[in-house]
Structure formats: structure tokens, C-alpha cells
Protein backbone atom coordinates (compact mmCIF):
# COMPACT_ATOMS: atom_id res chain seq x y z
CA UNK A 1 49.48 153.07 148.59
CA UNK A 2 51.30 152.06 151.74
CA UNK A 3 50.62 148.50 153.14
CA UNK A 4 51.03 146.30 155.77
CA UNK A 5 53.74 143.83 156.41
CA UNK A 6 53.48 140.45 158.31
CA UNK A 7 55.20 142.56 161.70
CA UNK A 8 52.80 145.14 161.78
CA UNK A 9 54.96 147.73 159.97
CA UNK A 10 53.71 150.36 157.36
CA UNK A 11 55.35 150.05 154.13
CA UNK A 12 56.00 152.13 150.99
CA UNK A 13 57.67 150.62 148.03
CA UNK A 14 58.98 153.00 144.96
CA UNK A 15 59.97 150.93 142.14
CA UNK A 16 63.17 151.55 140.09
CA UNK A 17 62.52 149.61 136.93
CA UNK A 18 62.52 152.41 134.58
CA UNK A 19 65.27 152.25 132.08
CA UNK A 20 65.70 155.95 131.86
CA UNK A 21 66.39 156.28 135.23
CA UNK A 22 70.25 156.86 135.96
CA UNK A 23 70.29 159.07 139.15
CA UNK A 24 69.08 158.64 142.33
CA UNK A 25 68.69 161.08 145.60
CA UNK A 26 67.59 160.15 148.88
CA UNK A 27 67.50 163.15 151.46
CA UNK A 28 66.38 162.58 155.10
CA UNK A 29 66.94 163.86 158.64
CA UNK A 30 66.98 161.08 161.48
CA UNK A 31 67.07 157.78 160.28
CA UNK A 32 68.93 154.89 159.51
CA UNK A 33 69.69 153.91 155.57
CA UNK A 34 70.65 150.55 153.91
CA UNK A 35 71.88 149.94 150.19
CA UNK A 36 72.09 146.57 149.15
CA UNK A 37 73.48 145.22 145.97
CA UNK A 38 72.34 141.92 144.07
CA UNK A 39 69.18 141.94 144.91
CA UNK A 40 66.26 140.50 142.69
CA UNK A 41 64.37 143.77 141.02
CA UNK A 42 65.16 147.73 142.58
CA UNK A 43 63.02 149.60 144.76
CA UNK A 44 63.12 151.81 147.66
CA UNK A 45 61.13 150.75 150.88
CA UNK A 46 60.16 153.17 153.51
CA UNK A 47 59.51 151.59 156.73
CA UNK A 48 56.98 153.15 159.08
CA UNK A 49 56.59 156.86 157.93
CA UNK A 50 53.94 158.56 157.97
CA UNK A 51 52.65 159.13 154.31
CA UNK A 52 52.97 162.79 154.79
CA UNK A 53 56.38 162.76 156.16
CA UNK A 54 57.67 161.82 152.66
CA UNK A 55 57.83 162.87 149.37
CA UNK A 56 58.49 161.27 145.47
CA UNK A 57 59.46 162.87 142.11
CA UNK A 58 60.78 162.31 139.27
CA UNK A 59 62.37 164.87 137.20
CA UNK A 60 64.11 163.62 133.85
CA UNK A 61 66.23 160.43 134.92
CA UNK A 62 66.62 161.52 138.47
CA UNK A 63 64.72 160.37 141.19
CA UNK A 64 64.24 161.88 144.47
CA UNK A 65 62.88 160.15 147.58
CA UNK A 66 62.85 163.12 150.25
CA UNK A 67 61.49 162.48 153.62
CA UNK A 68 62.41 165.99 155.18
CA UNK A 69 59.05 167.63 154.02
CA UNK A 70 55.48 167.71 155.52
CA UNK A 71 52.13 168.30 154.53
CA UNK A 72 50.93 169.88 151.65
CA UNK A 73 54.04 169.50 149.91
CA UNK A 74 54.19 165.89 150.76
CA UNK A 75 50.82 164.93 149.94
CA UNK A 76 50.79 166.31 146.12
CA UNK A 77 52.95 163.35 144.66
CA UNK A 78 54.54 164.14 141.13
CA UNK A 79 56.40 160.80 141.28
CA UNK A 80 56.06 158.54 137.72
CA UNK A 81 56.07 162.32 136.23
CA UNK A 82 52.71 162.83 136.80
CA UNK A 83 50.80 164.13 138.99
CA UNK A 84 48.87 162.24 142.05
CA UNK A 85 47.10 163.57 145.34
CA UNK A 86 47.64 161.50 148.24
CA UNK A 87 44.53 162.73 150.02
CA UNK A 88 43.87 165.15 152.97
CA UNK A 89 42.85 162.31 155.21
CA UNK A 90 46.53 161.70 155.13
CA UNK A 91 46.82 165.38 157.44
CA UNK A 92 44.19 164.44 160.30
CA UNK A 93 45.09 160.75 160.57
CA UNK A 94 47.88 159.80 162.33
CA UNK A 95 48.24 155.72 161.41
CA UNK A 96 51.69 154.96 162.51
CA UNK A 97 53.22 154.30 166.14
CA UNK A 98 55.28 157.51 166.88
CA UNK A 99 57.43 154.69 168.55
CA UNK A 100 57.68 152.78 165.20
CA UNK A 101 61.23 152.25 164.19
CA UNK A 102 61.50 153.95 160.74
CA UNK A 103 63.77 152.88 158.42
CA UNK A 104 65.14 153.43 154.95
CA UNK A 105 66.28 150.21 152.44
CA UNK A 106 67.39 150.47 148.82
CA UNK A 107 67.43 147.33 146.96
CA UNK A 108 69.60 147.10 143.91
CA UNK A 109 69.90 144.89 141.41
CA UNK A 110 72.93 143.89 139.06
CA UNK A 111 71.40 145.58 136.40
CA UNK A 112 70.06 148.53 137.65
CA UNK A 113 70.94 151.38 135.31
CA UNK A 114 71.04 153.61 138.09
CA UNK A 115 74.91 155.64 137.65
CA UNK A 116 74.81 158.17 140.61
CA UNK A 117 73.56 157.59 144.11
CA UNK A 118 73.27 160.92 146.05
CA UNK A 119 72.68 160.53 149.95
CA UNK A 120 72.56 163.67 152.48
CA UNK A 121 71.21 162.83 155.72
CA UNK A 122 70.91 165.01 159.26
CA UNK A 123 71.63 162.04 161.58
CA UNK A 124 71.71 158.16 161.35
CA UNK A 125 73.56 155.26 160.33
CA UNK A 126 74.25 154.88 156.65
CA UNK A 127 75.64 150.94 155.30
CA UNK A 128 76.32 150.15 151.76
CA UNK A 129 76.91 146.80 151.05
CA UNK A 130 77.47 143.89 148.11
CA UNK A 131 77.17 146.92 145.65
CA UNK A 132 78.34 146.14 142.39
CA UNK A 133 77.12 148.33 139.87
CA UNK A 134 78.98 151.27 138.20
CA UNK A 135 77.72 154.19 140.17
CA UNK A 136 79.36 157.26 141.69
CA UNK A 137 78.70 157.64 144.94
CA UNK A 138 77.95 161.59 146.78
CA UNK A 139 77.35 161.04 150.49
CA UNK A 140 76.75 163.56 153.06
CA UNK A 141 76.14 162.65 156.58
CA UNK A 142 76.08 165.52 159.42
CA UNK A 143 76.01 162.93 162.12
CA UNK A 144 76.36 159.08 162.32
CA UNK A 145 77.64 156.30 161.23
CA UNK A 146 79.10 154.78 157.69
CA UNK A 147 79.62 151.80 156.39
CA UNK A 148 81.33 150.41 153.21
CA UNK A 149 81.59 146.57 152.88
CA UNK A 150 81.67 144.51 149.53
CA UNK A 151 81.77 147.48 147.18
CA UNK A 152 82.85 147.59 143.81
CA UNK A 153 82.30 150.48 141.16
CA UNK A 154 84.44 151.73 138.37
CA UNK A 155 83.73 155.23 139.58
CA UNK A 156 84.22 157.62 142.51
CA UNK A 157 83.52 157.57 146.04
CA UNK A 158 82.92 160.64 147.54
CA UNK A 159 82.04 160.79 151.54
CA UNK A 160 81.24 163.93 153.11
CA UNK A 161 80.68 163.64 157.19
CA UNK A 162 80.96 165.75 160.49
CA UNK A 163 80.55 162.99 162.99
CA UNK A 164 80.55 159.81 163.21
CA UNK A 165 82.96 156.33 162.65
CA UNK A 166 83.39 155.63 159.22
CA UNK A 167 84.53 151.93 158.41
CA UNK A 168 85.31 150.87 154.82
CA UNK A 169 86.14 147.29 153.51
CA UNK A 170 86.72 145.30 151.05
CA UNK A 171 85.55 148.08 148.73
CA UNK A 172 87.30 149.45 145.70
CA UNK A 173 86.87 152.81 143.36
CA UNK A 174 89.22 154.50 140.94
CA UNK A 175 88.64 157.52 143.41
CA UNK A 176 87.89 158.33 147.51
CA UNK A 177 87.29 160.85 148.64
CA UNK A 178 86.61 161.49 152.52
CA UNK A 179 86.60 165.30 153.93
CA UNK A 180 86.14 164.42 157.32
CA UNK A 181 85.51 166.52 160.69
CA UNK A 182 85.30 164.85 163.98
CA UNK A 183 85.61 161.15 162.65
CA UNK A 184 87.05 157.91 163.56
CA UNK A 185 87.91 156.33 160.17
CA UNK A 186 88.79 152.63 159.69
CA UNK A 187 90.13 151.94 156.05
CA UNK A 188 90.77 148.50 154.73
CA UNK A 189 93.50 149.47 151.97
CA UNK A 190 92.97 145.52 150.30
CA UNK A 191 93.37 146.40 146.50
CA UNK A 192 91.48 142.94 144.89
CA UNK A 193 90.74 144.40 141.20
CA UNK A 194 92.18 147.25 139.92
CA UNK A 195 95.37 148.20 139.93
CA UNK A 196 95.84 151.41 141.96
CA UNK A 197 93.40 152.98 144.21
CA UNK A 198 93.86 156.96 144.81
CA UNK A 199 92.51 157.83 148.36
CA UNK A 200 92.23 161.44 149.00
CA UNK A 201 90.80 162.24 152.90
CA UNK A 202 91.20 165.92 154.78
């Protein structure tokens, strides 16, 4: 169930403490995203949507947090890989400020088990930071903005976006990849770790 926090704002917490769990996606159209790295336990918050404007499921090791869909589809919840009914009442009441900022936070911890972090989003700002798990990394942004500060992972980086500024510091990969459109791209080239970093952007 969603609650209540101390500013008024609707919240919806998905743990990530299952050790099977390796991948995760997060799909949504207009809103703003945070990862952040050593934190205490891993879960994904949902600020202020509407409990029908999201959906959860888990399928094998991959979780999928999607808030693109509506109704029915949103209220029949097959997260925990079973099967849950949020309740019509969820369809003809309307709890949440449409004025509400929304907002998207995933909170990692050092050992999270999570290996592959898949992120498309429409439009909004996207910020990864303090990240130091081994995961690979599959971003797609249409428009907006993303950040990279304080990341480490012994894996790939791969950053797909149309529009937007793209700033990346003190971050390191074996692999990035940026196919870029209209972008402004700041790269911090500081190598810290490993000893050769191959950067690949079109």
C-alpha cells in the first residue's frame, strides 16, 4: 500500500532484497529519476503517483517498475510473482495533487546483487550517483538531462539520448558508450582505477 510521508507526499516503496534478483528496468515518460549508491537496504520509491499510473512485476530475476501504463493493467499487480489486485476504488478516486511533484528514487546498497540497470524514459532528468556496484548500465533518454558523478562498475556504460546535456564525472567503466543526437556532452576523462578506459560516442 502507498503511504504518507511527513510533507504530505504519497509514497510507494518496492523492496529489492531478493537475492535472485539481478536485473532491473525502470520505464517512464515525464519524470525525473535518481540512483543512489551506498545506501542502507534497496528499494525503489515512487513519489506522488497515482497508484494506477504505475505498474510492478517480476519475471525470473528481472524486475520491472513501469509507470507508462493505466488502469486495468496497472491495477492487477503480479509483482513478488504473484498475483495481487490493487482495487477498483483505485479508478474513481483520484488521491494525489495533479500539481504534486512526482518523482522517481532508487536506493542501492553495496551489496545489492542487482548486475543490469535498464532505464528508458520519454522526458526528464536522469542522475546516477556514488554507484559502486558491478552493474551494466542501458540508458535511454528521448529528452533531458544526464548525470554521472561518483560511478564505479567493472562493466559497461551504455547511454542512449536525443536531447539533452549529458555531464559525466569522476566515473569509470571498462566500456562507454554514448550515441548521441542533439547533445551537449561534458566528459571528465580522470582515469582513478583502472588502467584504460575505452570511450566510444557517435
Amino acid at each position: 500500500e502507498q503511504t504518507t510521508d511527513k510533507d504530505g507526499n504519497s509514497v510507494y516503496v518496492y523492496e529489492l532484497t531478493d537475492e535472485k534478483l539481478s536485473r532491473l528496468n525502470l520505464n517512464f515518460s515525464d519524470v525525473d529519476v535518481t540512483i543512489i549508491g551506498s545506501a542502507k537496504e534497496s528499494y525503489v520509491e515512487l513519489k506522488n503517483f497515482n497508484p494506477y499510473d504505475y505498474a510492478t512485476t517480476l519475471s525470473g530475476s528481472s524486475v520491472t517498475v513501469d509507470g507508462t501504463v493505466s488502469g486495468l493493467s496497472s491495477i492487477i499487480d503480479l509483482s513478488g510473482g504473484g498475483f495481487r489486485f490493487k482495487g477498483l476504488r483505485y479508478l474513481f478516486t483520484d488521491k494525489i495533487d495533479k500539481n504534486a511533484k512526482r518523482s522517481v528514487t532508487v536506493y542501492l546498497s553495496d551489496s545489492c546483487d542487482i548486475s543490469s540497470l535498464s532505464l528508458n524514459l520519454e522526458k526528464g532528468s536522469v542522475t546516477f550517483s556514488n554507484i559502486y556496484n558491478k552493474i551494466d548500465y542501458n540508458v535511454y533518454v528521448n529528452s533531458g538531462n544526464v548525470t554521472f558523478n561518483t560511478v564505479s562498475t567493472e562493466s559497461v556504460i551504455n547511454l542512449d539520448v536525443n536531447s539533452g546535456n549529458i555531464t559525466v564525472e569522476n566515473t569509470e567503466c571498462i566500456t562507454f558508450n554514448a550515441n548521441l543526437a542533439s547533445c551537449r556532452l561534458s566528459l571528465d576523462l580522470t582515469q582513478y582505477n583502472y588502467n584504460s578506459i575505452t570511450y566510444n560516442v557517435k
